[in-house]
C-alpha atoms as a PDB file:
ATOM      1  CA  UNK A   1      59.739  41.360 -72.719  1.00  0.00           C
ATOM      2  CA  UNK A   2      60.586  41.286 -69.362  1.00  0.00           C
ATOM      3  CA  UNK A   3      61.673  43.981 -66.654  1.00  0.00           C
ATOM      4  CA  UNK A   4      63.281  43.783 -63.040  1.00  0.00           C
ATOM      5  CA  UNK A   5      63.046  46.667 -60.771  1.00  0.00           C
ATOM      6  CA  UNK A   6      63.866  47.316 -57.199  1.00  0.00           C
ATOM      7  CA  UNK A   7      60.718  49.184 -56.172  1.00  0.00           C
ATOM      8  CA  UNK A   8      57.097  48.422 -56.809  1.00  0.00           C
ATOM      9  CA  UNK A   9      57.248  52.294 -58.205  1.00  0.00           C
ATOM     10  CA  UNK A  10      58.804  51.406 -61.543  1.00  0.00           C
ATOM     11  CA  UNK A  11      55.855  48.431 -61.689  1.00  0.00           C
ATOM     12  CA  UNK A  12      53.855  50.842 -63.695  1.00  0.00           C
ATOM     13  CA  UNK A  13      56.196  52.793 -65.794  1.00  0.00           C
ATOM     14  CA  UNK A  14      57.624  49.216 -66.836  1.00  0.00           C
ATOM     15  CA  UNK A  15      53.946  47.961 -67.761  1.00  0.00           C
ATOM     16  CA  UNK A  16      53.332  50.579 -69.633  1.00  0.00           C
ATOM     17  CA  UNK A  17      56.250  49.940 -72.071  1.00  0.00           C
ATOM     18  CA  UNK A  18      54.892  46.668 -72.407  1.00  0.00           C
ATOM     19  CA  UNK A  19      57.137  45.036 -70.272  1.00  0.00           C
ATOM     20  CA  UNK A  20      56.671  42.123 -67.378  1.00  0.00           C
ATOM     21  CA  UNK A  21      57.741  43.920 -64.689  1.00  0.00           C
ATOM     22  CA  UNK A  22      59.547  41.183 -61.358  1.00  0.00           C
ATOM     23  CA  UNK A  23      60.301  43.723 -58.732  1.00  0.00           C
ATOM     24  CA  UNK A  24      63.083  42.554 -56.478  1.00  0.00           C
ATOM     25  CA  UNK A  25      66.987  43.084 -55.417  1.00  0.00           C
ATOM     26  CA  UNK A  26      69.644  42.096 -57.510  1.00  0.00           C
ATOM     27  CA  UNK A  27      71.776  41.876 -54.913  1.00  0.00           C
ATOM     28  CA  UNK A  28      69.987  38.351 -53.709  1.00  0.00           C
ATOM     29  CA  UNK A  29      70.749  35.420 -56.370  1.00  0.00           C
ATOM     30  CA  UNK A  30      67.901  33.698 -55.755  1.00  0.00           C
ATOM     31  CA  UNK A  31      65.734  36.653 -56.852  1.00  0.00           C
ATOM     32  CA  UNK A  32      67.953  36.700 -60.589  1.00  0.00           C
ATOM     33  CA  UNK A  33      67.239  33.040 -61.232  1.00  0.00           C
ATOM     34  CA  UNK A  34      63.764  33.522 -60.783  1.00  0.00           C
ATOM     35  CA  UNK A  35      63.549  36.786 -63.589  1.00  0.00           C
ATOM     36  CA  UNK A  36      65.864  34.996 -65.950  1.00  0.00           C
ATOM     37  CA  UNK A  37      64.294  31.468 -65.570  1.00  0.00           C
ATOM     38  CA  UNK A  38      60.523  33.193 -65.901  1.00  0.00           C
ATOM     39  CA  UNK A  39      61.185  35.250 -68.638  1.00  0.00           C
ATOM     40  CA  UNK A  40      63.938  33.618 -70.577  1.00  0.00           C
ATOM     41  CA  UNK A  41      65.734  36.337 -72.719  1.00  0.00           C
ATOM     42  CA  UNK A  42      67.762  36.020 -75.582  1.00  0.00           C
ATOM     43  CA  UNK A  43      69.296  39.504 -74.257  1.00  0.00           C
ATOM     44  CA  UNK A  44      69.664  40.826 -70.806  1.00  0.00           C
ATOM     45  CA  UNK A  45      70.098  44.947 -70.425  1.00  0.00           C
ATOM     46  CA  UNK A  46      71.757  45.504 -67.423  1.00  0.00           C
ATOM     47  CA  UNK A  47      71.276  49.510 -65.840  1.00  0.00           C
ATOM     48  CA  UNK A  48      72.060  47.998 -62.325  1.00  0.00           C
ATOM     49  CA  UNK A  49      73.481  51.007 -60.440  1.00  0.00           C
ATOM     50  CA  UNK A  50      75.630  51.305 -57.352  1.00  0.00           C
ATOM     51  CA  UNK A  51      75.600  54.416 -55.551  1.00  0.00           C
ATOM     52  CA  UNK A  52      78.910  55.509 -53.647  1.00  0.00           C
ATOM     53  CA  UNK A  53      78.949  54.315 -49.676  1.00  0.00           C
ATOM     54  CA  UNK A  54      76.727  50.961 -50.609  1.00  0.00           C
ATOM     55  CA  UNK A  55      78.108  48.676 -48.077  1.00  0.00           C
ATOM     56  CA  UNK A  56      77.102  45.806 -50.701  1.00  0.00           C
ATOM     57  CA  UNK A  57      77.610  47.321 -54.186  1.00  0.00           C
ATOM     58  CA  UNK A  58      74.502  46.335 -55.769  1.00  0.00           C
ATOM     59  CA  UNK A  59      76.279  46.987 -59.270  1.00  0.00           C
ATOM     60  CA  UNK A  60      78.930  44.107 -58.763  1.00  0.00           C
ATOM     61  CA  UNK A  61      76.831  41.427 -57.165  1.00  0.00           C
ATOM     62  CA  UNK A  62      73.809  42.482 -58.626  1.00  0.00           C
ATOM     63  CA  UNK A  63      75.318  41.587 -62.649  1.00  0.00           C
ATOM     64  CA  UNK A  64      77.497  38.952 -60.937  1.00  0.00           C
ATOM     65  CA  UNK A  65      74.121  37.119 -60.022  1.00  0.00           C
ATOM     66  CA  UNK A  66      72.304  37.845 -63.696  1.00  0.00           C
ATOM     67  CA  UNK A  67      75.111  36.522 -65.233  1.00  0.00           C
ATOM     68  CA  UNK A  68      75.656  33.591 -63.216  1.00  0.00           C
ATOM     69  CA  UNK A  69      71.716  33.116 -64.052  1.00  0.00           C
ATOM     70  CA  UNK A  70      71.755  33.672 -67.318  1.00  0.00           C
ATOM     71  CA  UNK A  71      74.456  30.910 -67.759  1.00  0.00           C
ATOM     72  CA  UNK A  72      72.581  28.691 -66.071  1.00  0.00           C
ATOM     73  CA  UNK A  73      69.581  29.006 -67.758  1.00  0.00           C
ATOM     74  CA  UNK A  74      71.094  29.127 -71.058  1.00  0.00           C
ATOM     75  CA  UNK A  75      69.552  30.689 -74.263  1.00  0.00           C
ATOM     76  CA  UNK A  76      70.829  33.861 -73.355  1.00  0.00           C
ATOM     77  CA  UNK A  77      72.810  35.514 -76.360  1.00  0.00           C
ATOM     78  CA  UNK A  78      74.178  38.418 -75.155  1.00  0.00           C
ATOM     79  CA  UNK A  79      74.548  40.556 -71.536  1.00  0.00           C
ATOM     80  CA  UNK A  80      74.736  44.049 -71.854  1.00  0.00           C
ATOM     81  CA  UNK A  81      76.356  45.795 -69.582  1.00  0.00           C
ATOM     82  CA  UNK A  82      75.262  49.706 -69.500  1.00  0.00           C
ATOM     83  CA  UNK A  83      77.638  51.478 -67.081  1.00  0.00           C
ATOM     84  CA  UNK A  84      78.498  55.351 -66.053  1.00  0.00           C
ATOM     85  CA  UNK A  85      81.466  54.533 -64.358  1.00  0.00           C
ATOM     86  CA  UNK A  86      84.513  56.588 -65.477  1.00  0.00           C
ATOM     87  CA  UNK A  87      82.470  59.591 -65.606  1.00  0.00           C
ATOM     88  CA  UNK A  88      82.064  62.460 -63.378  1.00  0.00           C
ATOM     89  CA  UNK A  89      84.354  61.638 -59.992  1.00  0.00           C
ATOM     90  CA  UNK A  90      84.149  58.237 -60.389  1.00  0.00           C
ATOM     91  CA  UNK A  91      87.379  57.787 -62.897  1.00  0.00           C
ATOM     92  CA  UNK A  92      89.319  57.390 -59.521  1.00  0.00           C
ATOM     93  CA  UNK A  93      87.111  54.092 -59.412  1.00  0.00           C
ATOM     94  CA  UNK A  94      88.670  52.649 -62.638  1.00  0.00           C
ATOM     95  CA  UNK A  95      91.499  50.274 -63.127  1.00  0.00           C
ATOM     96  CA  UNK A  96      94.961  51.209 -64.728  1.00  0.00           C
ATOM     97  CA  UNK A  97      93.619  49.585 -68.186  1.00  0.00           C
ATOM     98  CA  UNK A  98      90.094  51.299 -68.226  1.00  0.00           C
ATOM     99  CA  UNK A  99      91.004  54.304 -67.235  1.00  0.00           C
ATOM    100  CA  UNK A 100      93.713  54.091 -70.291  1.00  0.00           C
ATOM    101  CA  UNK A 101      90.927  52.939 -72.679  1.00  0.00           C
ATOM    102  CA  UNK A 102      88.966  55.761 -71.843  1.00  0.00           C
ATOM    103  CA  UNK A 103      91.623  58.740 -72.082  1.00  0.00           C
END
């Protein structure tokens, strides 16, 4: 199994779970080809977070360039997204439809 992080501080908390740990930024394309193409999922977990004033938002690019990897590189079943948008003050963040789904 294999783990990406943004700081070398995860490193060891991933390792001990067993996992390769690629520390990097999601933001940069480059850096998501490298984790999907050297670890080859069949699943990708995505917990890629934004945090409110980003002037990139990590969260958008950052699964924009996994998934754009993981097509690429094929073999990859299924991308899942895990997301806390809607709750606390961020509903005002959600589409018309999303925001329905959720009510």
């Amino acid at each position: 199994a294999g783990a990406t992080c943004s700081s070398g501080a995860q490193v060891r908390a991933l390792q001990e779970l067993g996992a390769e740990a690629l520390v990097g930024d999601p933001r940069e394309a480059a850096f998501a080809r490298r984790a999907v193409e050297a670890v080859r999922p069949g699943v990708i977990v995505s917990c890629i977070q934004g945090e409110a004033g980003d002037a990139e938002r990590p969260d958008f690019t950052g699964n924009r360039n996994f998934i754009q990897a993981a097509r690429a590189a094929g073999g990859v079943a299924r991308y899942v997204l895990v997301s806390a948008v809607g709750a606390g003050d961020s509903m005002c963040a959600l589409p018309g439809p999303a925001k329905d789904a959720m009510a």
